[in-house]
N, C-alpha and C. Protein backbone atom coordinates (compact mmCIF):
# COMPACT_ATOMS: atom_id res chain seq x y z
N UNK A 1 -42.41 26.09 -35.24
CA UNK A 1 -41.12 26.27 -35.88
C UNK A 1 -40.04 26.26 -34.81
N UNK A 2 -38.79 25.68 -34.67
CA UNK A 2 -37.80 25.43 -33.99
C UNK A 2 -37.27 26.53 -33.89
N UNK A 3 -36.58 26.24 -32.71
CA UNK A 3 -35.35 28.04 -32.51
C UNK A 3 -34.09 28.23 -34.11
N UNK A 4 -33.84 26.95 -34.29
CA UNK A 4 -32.46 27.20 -35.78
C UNK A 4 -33.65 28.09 -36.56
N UNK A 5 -34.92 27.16 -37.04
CA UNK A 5 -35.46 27.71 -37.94
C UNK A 5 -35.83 29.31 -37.80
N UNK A 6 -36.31 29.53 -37.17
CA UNK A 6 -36.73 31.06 -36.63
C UNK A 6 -35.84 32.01 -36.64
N UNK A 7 -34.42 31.75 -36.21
CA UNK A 7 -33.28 32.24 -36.48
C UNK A 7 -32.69 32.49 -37.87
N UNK A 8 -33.12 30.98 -38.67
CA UNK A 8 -32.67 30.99 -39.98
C UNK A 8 -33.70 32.15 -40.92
N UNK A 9 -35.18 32.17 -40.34
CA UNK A 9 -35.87 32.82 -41.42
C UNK A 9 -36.21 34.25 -40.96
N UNK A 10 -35.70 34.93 -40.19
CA UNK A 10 -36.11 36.18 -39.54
C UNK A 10 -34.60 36.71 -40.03
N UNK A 11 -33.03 36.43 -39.38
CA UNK A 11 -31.98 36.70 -40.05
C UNK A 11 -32.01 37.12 -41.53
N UNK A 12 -32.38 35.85 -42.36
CA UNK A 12 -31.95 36.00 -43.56
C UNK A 12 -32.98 36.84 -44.88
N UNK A 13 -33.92 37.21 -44.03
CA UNK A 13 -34.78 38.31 -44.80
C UNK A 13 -34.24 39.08 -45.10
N UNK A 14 -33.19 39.76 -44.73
CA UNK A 14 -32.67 41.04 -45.27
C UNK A 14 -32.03 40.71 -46.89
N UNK A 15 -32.04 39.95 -46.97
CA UNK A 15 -31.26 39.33 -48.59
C UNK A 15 -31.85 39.56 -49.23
N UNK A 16 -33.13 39.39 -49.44
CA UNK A 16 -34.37 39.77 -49.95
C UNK A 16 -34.51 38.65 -51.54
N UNK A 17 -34.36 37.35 -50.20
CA UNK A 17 -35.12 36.46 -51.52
C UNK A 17 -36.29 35.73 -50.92
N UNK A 18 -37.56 36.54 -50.56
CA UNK A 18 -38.31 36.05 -49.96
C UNK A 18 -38.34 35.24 -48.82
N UNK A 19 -39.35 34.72 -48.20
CA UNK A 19 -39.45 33.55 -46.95
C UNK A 19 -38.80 32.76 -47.23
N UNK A 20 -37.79 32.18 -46.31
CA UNK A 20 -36.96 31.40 -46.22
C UNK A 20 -37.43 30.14 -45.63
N UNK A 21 -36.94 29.00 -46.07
CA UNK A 21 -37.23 27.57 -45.55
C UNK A 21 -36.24 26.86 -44.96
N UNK A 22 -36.59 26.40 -43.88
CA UNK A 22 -35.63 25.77 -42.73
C UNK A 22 -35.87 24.13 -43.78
N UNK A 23 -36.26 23.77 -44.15
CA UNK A 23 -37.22 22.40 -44.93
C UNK A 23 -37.72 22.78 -45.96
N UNK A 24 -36.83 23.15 -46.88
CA UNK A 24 -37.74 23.58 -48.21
C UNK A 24 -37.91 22.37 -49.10
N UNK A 25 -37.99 21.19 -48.92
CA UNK A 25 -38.06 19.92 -49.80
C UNK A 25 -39.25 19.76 -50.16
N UNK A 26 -40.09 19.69 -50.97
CA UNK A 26 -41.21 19.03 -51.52
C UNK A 26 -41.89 18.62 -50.92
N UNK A 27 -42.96 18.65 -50.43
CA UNK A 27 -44.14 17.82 -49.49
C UNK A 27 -44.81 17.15 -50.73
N UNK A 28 -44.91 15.81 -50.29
CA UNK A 28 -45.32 14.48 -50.97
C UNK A 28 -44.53 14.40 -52.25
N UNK A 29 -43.68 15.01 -52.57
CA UNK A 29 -43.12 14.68 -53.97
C UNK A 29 -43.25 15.99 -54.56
N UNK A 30 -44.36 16.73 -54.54
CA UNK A 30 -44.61 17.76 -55.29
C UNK A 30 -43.86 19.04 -54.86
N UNK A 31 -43.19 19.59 -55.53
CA UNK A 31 -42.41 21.41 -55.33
C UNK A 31 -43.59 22.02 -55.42
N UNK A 32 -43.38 23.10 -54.54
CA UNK A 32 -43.49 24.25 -54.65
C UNK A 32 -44.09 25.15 -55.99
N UNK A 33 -45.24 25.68 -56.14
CA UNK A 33 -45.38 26.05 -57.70
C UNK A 33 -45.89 27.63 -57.46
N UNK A 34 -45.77 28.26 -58.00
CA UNK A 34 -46.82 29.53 -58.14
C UNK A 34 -48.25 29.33 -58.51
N UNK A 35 -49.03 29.89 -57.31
CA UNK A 35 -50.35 29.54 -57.47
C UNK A 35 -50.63 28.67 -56.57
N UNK A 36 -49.84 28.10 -55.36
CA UNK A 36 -49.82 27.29 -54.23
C UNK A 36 -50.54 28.05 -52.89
N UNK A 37 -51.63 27.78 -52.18
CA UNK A 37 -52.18 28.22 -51.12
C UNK A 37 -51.96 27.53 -49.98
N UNK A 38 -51.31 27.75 -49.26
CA UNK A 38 -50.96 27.07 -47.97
C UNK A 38 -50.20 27.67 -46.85
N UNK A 39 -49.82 27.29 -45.93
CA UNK A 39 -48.72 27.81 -44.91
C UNK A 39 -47.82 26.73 -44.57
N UNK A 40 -46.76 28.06 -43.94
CA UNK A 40 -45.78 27.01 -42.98
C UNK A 40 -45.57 26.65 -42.01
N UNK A 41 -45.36 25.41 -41.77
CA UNK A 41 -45.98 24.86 -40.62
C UNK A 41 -44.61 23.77 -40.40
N UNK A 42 -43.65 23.72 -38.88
CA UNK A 42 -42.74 22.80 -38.64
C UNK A 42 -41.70 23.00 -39.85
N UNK A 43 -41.64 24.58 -40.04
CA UNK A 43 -40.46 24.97 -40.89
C UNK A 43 -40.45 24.87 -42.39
N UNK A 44 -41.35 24.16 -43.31
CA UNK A 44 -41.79 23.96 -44.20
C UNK A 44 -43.05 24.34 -44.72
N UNK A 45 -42.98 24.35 -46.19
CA UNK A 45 -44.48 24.61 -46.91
C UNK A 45 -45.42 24.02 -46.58
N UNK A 46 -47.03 23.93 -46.42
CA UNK A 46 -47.64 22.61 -46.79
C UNK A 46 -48.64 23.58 -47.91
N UNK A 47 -49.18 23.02 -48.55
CA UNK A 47 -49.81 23.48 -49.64
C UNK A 47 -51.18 22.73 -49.37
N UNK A 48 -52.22 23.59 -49.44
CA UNK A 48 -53.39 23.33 -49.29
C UNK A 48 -54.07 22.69 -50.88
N UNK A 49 -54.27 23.80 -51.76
CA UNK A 49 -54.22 23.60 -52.92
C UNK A 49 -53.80 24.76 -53.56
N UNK A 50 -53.93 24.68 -55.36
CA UNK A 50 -53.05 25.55 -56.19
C UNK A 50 -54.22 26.13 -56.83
N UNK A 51 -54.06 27.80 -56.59
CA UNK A 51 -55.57 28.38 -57.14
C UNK A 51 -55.09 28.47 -59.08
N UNK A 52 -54.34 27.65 -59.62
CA UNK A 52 -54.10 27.95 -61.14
C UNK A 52 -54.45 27.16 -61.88
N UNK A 53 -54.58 25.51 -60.92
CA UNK A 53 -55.04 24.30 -61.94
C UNK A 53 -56.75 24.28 -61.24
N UNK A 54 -56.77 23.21 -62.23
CA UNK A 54 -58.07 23.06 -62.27
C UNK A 54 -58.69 21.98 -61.12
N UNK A 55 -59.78 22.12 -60.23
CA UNK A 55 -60.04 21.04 -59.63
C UNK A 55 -59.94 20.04 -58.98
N UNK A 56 -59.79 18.92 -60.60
CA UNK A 56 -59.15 17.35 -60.39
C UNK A 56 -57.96 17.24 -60.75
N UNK A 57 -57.06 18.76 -60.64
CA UNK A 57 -55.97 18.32 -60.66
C UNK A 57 -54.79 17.25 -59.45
N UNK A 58 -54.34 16.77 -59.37
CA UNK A 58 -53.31 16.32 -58.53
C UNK A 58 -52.60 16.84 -57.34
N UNK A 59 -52.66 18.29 -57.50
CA UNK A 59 -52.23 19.15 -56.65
C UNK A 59 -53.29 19.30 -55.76
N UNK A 60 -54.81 19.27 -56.51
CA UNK A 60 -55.59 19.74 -55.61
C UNK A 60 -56.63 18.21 -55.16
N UNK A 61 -55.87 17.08 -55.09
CA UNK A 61 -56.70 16.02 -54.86
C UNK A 61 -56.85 15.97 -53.50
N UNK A 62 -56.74 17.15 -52.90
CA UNK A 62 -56.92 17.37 -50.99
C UNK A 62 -58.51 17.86 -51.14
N UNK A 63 -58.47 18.35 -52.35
CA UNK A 63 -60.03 19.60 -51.78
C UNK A 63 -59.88 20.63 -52.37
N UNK A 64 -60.73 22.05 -52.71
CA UNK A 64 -60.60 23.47 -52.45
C UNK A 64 -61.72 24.23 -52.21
N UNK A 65 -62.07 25.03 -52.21
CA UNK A 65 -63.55 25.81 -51.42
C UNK A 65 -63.78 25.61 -52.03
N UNK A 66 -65.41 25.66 -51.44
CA UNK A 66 -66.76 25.57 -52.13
C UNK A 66 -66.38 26.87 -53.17
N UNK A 67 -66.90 26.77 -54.37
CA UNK A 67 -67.46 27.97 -55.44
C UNK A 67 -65.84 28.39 -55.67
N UNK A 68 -64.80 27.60 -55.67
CA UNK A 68 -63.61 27.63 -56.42
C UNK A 68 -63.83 28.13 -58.03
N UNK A 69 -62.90 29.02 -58.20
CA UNK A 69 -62.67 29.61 -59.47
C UNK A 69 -61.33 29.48 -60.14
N UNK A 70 -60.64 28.77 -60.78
CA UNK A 70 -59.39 28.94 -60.38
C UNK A 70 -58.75 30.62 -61.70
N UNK A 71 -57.70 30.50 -61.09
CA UNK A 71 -57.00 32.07 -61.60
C UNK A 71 -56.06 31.83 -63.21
N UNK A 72 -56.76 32.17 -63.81
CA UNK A 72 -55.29 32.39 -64.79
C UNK A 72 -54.57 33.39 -64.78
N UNK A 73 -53.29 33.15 -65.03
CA UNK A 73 -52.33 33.53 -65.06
C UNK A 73 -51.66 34.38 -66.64
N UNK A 74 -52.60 33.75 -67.57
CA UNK A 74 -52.13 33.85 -68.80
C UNK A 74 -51.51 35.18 -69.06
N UNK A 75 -52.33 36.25 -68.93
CA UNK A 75 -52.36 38.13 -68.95
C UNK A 75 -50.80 38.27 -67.87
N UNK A 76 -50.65 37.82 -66.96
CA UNK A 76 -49.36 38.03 -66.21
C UNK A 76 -47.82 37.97 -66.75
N UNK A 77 -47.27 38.64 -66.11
CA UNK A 77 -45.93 38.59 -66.55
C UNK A 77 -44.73 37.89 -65.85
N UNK A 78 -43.83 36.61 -66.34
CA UNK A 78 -43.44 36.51 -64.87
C UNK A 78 -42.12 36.95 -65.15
N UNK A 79 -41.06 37.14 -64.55
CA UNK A 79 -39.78 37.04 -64.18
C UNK A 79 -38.45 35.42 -63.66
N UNK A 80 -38.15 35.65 -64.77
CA UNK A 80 -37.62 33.78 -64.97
C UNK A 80 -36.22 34.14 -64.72
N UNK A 81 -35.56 33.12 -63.96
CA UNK A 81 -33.94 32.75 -64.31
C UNK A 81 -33.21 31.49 -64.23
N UNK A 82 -32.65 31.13 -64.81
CA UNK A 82 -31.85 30.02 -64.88
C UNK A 82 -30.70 30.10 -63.49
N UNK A 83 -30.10 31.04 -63.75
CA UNK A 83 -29.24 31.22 -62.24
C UNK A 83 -29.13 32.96 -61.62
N UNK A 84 -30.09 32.46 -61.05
CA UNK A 84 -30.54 34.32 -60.06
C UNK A 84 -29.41 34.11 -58.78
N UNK A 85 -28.66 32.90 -57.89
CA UNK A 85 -27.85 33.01 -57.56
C UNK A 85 -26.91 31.98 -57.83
N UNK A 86 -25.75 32.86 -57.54
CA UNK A 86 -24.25 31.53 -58.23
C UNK A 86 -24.38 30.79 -57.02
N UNK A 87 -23.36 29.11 -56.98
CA UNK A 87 -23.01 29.08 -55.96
C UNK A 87 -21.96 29.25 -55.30
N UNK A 88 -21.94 29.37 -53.49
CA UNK A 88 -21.33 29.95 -52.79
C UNK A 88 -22.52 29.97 -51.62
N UNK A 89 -21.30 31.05 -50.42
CA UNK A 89 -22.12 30.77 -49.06
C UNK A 89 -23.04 32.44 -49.19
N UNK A 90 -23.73 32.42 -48.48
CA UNK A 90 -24.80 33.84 -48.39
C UNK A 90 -25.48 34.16 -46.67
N UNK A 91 -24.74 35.03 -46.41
CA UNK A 91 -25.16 34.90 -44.75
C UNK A 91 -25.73 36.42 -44.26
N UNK A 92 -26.12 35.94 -43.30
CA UNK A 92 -27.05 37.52 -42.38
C UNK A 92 -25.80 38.45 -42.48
N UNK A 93 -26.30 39.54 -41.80
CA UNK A 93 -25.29 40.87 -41.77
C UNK A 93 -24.60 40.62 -40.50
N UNK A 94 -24.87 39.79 -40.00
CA UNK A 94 -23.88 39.50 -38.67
C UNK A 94 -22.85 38.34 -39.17
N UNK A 95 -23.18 37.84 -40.20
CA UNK A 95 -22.46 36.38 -40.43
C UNK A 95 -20.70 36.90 -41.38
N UNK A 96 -19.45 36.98 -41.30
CA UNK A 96 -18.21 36.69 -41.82
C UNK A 96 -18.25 35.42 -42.04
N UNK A 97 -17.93 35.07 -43.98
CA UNK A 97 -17.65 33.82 -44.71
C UNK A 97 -16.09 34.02 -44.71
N UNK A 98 -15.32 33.13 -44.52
CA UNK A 98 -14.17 32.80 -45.29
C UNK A 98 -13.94 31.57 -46.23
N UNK A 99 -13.69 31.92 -46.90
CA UNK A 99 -13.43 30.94 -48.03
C UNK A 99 -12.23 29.76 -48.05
N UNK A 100 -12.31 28.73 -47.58
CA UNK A 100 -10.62 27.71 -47.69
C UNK A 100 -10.57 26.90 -48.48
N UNK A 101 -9.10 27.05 -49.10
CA UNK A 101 -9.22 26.44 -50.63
C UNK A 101 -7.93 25.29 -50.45
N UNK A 102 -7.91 23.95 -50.99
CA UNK A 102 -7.10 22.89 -51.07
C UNK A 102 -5.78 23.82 -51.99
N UNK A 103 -4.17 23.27 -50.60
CA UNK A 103 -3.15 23.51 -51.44
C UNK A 103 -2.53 22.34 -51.90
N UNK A 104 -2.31 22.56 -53.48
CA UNK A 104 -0.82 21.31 -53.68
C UNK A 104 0.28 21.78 -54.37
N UNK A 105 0.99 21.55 -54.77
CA UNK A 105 2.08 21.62 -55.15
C UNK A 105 2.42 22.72 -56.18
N UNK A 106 2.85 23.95 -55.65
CA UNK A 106 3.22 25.16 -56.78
C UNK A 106 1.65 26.20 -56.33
N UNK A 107 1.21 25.71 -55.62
CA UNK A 107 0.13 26.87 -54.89
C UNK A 107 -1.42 26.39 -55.20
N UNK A 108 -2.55 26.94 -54.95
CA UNK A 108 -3.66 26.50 -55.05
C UNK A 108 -4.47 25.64 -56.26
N UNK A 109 -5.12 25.19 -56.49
CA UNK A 109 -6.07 24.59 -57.28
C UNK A 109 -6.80 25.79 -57.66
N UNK A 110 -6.60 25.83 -59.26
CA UNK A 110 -7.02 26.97 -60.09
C UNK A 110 -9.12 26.71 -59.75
N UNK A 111 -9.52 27.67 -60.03
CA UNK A 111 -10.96 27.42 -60.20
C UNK A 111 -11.79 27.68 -59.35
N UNK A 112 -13.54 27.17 -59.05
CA UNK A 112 -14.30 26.93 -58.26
C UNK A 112 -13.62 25.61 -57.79
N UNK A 113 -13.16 24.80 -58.19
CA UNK A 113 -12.87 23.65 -57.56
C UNK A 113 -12.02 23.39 -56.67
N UNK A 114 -11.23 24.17 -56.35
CA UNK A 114 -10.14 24.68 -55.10
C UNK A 114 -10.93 24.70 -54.40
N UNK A 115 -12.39 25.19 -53.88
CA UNK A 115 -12.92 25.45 -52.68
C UNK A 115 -13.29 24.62 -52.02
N UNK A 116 -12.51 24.05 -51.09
CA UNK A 116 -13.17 22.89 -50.45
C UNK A 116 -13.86 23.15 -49.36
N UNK A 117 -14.17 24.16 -48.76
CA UNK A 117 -14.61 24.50 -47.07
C UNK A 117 -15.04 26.45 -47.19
N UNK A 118 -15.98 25.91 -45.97
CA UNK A 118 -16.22 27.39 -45.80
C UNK A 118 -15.67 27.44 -44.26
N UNK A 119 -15.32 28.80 -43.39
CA UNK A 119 -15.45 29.00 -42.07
C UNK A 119 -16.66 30.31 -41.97
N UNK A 120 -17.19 30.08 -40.65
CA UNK A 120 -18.16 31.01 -40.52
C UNK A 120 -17.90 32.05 -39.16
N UNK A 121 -18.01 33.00 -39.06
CA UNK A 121 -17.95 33.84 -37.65
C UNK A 121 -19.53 34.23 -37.45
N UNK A 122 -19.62 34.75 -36.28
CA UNK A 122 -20.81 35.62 -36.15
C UNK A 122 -20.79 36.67 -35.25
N UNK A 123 -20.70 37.90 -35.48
CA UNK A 123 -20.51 38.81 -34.65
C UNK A 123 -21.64 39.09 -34.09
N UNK A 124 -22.82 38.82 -34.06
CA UNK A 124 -24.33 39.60 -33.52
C UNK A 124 -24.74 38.23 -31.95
N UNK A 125 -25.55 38.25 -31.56
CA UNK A 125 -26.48 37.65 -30.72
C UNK A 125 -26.95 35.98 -31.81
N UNK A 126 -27.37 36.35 -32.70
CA UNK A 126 -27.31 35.38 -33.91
C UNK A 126 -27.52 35.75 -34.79
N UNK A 127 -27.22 34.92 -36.02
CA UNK A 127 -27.41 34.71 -37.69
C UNK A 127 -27.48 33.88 -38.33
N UNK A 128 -27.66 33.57 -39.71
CA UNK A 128 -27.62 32.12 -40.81
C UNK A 128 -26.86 32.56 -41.69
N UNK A 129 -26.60 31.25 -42.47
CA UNK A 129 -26.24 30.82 -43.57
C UNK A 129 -27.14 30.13 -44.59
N UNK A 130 -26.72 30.15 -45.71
CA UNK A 130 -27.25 29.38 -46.64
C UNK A 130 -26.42 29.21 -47.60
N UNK A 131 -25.52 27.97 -47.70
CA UNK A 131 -24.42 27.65 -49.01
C UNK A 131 -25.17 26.97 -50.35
N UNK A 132 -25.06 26.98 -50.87
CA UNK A 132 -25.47 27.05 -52.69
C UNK A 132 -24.34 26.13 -53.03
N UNK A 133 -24.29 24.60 -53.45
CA UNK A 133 -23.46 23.89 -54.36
C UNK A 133 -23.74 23.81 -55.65
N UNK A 134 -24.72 24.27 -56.12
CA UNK A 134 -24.96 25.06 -57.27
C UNK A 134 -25.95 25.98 -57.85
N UNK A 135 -25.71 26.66 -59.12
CA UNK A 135 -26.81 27.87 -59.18
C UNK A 135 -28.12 27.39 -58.75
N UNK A 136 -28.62 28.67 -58.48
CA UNK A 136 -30.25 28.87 -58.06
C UNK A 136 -31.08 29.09 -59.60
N UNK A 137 -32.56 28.67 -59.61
CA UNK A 137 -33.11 29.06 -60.46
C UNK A 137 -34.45 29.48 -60.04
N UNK A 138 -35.35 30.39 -61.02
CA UNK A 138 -36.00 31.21 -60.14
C UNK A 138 -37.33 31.25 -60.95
N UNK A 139 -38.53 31.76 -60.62
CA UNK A 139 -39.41 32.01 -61.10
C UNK A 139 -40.78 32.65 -60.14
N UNK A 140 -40.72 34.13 -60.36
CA UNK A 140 -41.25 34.73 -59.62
C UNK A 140 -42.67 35.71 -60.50
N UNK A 141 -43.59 36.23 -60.20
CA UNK A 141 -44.90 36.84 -61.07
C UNK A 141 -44.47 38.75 -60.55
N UNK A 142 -44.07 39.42 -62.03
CA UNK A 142 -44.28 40.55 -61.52
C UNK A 142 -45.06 41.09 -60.63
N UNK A 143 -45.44 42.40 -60.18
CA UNK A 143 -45.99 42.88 -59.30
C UNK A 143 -47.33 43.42 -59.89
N UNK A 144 -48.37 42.92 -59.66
CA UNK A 144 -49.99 42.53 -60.22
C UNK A 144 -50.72 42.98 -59.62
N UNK A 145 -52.22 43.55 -59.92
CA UNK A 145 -53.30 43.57 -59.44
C UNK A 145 -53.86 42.08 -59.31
N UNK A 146 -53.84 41.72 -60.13
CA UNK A 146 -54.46 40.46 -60.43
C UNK A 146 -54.29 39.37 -59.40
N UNK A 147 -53.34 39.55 -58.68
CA UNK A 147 -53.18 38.27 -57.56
C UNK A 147 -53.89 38.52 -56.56
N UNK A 148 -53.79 39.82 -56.40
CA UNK A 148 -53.76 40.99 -54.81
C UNK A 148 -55.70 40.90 -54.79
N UNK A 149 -55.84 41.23 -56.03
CA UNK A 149 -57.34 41.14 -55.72
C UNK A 149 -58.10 39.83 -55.96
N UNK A 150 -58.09 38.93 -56.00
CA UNK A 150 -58.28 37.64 -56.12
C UNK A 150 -58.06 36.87 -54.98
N UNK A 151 -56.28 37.59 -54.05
CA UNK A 151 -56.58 36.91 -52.82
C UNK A 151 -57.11 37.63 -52.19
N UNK A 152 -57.87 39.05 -51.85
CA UNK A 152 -58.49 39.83 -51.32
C UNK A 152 -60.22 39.02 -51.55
N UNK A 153 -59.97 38.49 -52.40
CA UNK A 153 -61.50 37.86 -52.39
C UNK A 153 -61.66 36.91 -51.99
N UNK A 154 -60.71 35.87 -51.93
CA UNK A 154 -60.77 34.26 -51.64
C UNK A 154 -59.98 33.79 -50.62
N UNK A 155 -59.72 35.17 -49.72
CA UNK A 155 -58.58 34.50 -48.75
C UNK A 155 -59.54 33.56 -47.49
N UNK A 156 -60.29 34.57 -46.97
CA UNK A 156 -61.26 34.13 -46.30
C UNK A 156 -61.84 32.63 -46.64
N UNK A 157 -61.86 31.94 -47.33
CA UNK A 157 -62.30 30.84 -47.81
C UNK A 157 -61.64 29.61 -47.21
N UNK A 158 -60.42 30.51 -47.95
CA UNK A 158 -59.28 29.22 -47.79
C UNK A 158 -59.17 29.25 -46.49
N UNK A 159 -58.89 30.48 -45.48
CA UNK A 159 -58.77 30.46 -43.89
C UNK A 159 -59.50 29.12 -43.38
N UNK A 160 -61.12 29.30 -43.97
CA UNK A 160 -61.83 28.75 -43.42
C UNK A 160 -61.60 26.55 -43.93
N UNK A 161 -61.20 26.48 -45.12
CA UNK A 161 -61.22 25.35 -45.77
C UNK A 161 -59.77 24.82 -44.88
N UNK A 162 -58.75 25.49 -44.49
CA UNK A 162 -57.67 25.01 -43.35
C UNK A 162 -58.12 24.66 -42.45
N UNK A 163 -59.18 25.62 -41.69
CA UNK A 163 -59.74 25.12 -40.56
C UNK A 163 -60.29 24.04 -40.32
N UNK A 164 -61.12 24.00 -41.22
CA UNK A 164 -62.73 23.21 -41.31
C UNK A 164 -62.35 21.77 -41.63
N UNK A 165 -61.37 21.46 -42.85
CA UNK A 165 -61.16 20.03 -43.16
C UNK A 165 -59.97 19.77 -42.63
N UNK A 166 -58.76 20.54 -42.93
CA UNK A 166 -57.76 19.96 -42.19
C UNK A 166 -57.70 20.31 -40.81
N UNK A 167 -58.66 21.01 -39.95
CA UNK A 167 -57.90 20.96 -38.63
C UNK A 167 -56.49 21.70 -38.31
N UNK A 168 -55.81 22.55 -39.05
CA UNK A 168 -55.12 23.64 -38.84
C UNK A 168 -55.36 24.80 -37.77
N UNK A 169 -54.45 24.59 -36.74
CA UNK A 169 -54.50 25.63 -35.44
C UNK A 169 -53.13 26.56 -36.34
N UNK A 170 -53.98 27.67 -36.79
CA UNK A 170 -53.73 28.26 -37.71
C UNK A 170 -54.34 29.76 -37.45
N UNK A 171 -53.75 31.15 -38.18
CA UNK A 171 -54.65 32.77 -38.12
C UNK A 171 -54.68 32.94 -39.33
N UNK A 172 -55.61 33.57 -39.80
CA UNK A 172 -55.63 33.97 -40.87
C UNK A 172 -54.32 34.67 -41.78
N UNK A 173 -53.51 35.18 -41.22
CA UNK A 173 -52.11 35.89 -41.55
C UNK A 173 -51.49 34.36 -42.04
N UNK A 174 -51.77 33.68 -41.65
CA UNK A 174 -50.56 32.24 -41.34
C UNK A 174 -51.04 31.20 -43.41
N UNK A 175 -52.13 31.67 -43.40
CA UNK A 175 -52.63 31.36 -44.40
C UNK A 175 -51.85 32.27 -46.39
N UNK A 176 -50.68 31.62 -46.89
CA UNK A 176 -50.36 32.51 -47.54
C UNK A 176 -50.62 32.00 -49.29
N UNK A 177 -50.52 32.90 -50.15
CA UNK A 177 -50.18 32.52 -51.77
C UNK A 177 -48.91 32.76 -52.03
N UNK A 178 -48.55 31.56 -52.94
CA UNK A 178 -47.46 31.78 -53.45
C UNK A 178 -46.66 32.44 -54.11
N UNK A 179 -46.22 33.74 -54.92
CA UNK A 179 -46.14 33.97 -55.89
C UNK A 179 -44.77 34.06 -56.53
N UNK A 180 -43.51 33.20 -56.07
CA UNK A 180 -42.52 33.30 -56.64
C UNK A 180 -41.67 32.16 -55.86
N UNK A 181 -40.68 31.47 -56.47
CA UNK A 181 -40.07 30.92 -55.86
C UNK A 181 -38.44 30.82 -56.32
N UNK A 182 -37.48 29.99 -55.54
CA UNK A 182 -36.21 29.89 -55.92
C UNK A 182 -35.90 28.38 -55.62
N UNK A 183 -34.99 28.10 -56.65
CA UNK A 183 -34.85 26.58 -55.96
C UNK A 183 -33.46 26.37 -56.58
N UNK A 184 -33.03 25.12 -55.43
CA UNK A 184 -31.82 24.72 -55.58
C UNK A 184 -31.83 22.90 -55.76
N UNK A 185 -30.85 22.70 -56.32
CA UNK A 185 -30.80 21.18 -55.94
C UNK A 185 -29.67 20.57 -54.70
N UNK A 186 -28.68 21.19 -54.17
CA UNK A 186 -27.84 21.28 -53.61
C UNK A 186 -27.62 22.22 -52.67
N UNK A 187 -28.15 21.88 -51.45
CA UNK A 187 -27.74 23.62 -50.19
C UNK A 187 -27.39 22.83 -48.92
N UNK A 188 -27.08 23.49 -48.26
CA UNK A 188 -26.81 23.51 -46.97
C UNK A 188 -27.13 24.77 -45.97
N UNK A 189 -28.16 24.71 -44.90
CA UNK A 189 -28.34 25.68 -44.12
C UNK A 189 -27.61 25.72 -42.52
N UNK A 190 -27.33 26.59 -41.70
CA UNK A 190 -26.91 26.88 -40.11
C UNK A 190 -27.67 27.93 -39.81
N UNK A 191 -28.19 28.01 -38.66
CA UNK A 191 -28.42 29.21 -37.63
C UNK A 191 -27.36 29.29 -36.21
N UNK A 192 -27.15 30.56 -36.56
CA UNK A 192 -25.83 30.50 -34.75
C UNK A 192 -26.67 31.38 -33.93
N UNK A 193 -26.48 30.72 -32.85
CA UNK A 193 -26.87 31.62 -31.25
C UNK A 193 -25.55 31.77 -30.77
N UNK A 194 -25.25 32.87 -30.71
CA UNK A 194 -23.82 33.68 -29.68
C UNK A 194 -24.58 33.66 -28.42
N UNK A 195 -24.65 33.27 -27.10
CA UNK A 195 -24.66 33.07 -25.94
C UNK A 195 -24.13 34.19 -25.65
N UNK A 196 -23.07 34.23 -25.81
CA UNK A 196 -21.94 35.18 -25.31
C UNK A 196 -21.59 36.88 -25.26
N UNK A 197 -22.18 37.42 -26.05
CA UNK A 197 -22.00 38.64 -27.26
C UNK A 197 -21.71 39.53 -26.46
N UNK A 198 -21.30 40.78 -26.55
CA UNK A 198 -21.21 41.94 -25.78
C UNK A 198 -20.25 42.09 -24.60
């Protein structure tokens, strides 16, 4: 993972919308799903396979362990939104947004649509950003036994199925499940290094 990225995903934890992606785009076409086993690797997801479909599904036309079971989900509860965030900019606790808005004639452009620009400060050593050109939508699995012990049983597997076929210089920690995600169609990310500070 690069210095922006590392900056971008250690900073912006405190927001508390989970692991953050320096590259959150789709690997091969496919998003991101709940029920995705994989790590990140060069700032992005890669998804090994999805312990929810079956087999010969598409998702899982890589492989999955021997004596695969896959998980339903059905009994679970999830937590859905259409827009969990508006858009706008969202930055570390070191990061000051200002907002600059187009003037014409008789004073600003009424609306979201006045906003043409952001400026950013950073008072710390470093921080990120993450701007939103439009809402976020979300879909995350309440808080379960059912995942916790399932990957308590099958994590080891998968460790080993990273290793073994793909060749992943990889730890077992590095190996994760998915269980919620956020997505945008429109963002823009920064990480700042202050050189300078103090």
């Amino acid at each position: 993972m690069g210095r922006s990225a590392k900056i971008y995903t250690r900073t912006l934890n405190s927001l508390g919308f989970g692991f953050q992606l320096w590259f959150p785009e789709p690997t091969d076409g496919q998003e991101i799903q709940i029920g995705d086993v994989g790590g990140v690797f060069n700032s992005g997801f890669r998804r090994l396979f999805n312990v929810t479909l079956p087999e010969n599904h598409p998702y899982n036309a890589g492989g999955v362990p021997e004596n695969f079971v896959p998980l339903s989900l059905a009994s679970l509860i999830h937590d859905r939104h259409k827009h969990c965030l508006s858009p706008g900019a969202y930055g570390s606790t070191s990061v000051t947004t200002v907002v600059t808005r187009a003037k014409v004639a008789g004073g600003y452009i009424p609306g979201s649509a006045g906003a043409v620009g952001y400026s950013f400060t950073c008072s710390d050593e470093e921080g990120a950003m993450l701007l939103l050109k439009s809402s976020a939508r979300s879909d995350s699995l309440c808080p379960n036994e059912v995942l916790s012990q399932y990957m308590k049983k099958h994590h080891q597997d998968w460790y080993e199925l990273a290793k073994s076929r793909y060749h992943w210089s990889c730890k077992p920690e590095d190996i994760i499940l998915v269980n919620g995600w956020i997505k945008i169609s429109q963002w823009t990310v920064a990480a700042f290094k202050n050189n300078s500070t103090g």
